[in-house]
C-alpha atoms as a PDB file:
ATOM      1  CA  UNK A   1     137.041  53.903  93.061  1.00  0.00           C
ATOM      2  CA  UNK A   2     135.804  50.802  94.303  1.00  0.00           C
ATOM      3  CA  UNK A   3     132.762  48.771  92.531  1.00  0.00           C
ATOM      4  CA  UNK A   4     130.073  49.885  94.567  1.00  0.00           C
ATOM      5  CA  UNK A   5     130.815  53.950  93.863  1.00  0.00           C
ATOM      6  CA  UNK A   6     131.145  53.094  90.116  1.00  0.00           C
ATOM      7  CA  UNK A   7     128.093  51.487  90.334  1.00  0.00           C
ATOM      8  CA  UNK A   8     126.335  54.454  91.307  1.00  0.00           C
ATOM      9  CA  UNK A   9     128.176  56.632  88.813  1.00  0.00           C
ATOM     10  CA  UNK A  10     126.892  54.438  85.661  1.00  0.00           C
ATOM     11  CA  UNK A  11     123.572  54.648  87.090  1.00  0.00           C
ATOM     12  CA  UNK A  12     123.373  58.414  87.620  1.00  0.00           C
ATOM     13  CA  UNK A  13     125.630  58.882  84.075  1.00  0.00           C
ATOM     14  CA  UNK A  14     122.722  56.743  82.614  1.00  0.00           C
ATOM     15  CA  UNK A  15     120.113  59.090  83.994  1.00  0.00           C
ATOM     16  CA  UNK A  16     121.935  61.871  82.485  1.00  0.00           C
ATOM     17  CA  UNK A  17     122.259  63.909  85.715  1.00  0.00           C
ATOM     18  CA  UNK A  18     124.380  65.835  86.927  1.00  0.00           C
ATOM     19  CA  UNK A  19     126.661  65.139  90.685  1.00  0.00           C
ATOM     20  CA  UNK A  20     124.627  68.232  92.213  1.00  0.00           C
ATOM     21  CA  UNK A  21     120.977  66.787  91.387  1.00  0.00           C
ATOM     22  CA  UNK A  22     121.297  63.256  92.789  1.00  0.00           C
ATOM     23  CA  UNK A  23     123.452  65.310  95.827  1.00  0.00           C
ATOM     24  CA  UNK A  24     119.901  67.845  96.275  1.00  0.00           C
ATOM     25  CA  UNK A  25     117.899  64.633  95.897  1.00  0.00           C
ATOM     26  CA  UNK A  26     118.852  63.055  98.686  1.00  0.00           C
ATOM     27  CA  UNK A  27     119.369  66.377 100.948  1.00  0.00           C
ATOM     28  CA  UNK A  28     123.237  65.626 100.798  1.00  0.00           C
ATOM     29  CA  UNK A  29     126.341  68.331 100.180  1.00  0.00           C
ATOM     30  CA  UNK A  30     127.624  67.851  96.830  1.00  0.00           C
ATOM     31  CA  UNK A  31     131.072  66.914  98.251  1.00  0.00           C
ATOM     32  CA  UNK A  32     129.187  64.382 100.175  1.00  0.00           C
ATOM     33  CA  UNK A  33     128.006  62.659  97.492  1.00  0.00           C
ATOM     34  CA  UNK A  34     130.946  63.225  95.244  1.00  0.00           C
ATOM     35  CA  UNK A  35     132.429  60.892  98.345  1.00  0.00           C
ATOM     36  CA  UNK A  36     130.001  58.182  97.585  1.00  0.00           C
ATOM     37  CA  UNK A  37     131.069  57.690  94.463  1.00  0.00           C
ATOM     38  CA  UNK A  38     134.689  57.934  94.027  1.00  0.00           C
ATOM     39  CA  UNK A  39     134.483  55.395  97.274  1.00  0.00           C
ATOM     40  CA  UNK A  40     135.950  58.053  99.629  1.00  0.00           C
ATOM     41  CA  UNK A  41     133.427  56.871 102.698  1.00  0.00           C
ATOM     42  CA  UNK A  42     131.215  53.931 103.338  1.00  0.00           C
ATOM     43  CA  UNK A  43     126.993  54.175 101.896  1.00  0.00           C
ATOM     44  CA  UNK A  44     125.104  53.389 104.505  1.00  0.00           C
ATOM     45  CA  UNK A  45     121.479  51.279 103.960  1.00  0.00           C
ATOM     46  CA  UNK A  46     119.789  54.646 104.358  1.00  0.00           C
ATOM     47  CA  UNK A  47     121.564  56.078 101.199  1.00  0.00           C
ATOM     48  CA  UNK A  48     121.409  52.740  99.474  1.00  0.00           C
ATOM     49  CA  UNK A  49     117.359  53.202  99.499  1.00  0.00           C
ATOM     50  CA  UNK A  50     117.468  56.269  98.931  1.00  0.00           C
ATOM     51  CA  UNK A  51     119.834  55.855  95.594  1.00  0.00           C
ATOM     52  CA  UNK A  52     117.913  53.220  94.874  1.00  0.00           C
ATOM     53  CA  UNK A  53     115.047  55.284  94.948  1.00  0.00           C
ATOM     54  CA  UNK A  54     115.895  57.926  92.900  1.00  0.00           C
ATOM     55  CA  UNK A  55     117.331  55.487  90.026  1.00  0.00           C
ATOM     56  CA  UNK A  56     113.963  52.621  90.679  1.00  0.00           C
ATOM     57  CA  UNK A  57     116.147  49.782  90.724  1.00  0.00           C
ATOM     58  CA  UNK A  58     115.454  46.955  93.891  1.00  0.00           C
ATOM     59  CA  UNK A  59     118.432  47.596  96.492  1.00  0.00           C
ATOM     60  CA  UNK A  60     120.024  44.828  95.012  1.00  0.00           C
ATOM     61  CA  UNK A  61     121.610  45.389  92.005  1.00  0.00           C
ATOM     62  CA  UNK A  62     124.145  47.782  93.594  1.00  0.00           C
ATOM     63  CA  UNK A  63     125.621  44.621  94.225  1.00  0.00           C
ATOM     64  CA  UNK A  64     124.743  42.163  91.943  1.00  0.00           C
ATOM     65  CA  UNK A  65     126.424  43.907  88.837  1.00  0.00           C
ATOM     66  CA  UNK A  66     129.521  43.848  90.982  1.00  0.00           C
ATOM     67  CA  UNK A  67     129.670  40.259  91.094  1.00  0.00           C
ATOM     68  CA  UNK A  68     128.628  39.527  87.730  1.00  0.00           C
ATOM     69  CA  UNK A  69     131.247  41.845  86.590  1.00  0.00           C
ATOM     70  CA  UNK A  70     133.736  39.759  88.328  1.00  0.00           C
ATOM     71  CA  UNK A  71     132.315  36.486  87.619  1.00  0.00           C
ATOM     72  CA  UNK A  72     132.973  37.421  83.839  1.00  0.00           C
ATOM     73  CA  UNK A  73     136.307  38.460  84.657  1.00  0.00           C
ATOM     74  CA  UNK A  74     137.045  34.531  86.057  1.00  0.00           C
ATOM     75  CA  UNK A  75     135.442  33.315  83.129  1.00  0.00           C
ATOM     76  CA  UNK A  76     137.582  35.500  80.763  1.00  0.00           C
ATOM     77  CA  UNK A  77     140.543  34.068  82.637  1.00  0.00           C
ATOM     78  CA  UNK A  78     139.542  30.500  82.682  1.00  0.00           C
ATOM     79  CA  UNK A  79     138.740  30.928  78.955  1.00  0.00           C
ATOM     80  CA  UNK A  80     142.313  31.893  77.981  1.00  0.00           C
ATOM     81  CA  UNK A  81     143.701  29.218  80.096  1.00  0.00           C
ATOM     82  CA  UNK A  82     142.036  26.477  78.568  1.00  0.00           C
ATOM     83  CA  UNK A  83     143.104  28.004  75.111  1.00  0.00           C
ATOM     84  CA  UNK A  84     146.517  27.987  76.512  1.00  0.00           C
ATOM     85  CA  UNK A  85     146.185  24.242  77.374  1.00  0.00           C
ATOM     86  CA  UNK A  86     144.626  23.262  75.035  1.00  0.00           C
ATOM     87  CA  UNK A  87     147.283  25.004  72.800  1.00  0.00           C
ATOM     88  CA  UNK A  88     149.916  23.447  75.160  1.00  0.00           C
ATOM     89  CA  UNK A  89     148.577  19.994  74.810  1.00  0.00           C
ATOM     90  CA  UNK A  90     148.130  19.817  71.089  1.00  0.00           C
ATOM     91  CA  UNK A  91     151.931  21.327  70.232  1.00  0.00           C
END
């Protein structure tokens, strides 16, 4: 599953709502949008809106919670290896 599909399935787990809504929302098979999420084919802008839509959030935080996420995952690293130097340097 790649960021982007998780991303959606937080939002629509938050919302408390079922695959098959979201899927009748936007007009879409449920396999279709079972796709979407698990990151089986590529979202186009259209979707985007309209998932953005449906869960009123701007476009952009599909993407920006991605790169926080892995922002904090480099700091989480970077943390550890200063510990370790520090460690390293004070043994």
């Amino acid at each position: 599953m790649n960021l982007l599909g998780q991303k959606i399935k937080k939002l629509r787990q938050e919302k408390n709502v079922n695959q098959a809504s979201i899927a009748k929302e936007m007009g879409i098979s449920l396999p279709a949008y079972s796709k979407i999420e698990t990151g089986k084919t590529d979202v186009n802008i259209s979707r985007l809106e309209q998932l953005a839509s449906i869960h009123k959030i701007d476009i952009g935080e599909f993407f920006c919670d991605g790169l926080k996420e892995q922002l904090k995952e480099k700091d989480e690293q970077i943390a550890i290896l200063k510990d370790k130097l520090i460690e390293s340097l004070t043994s």
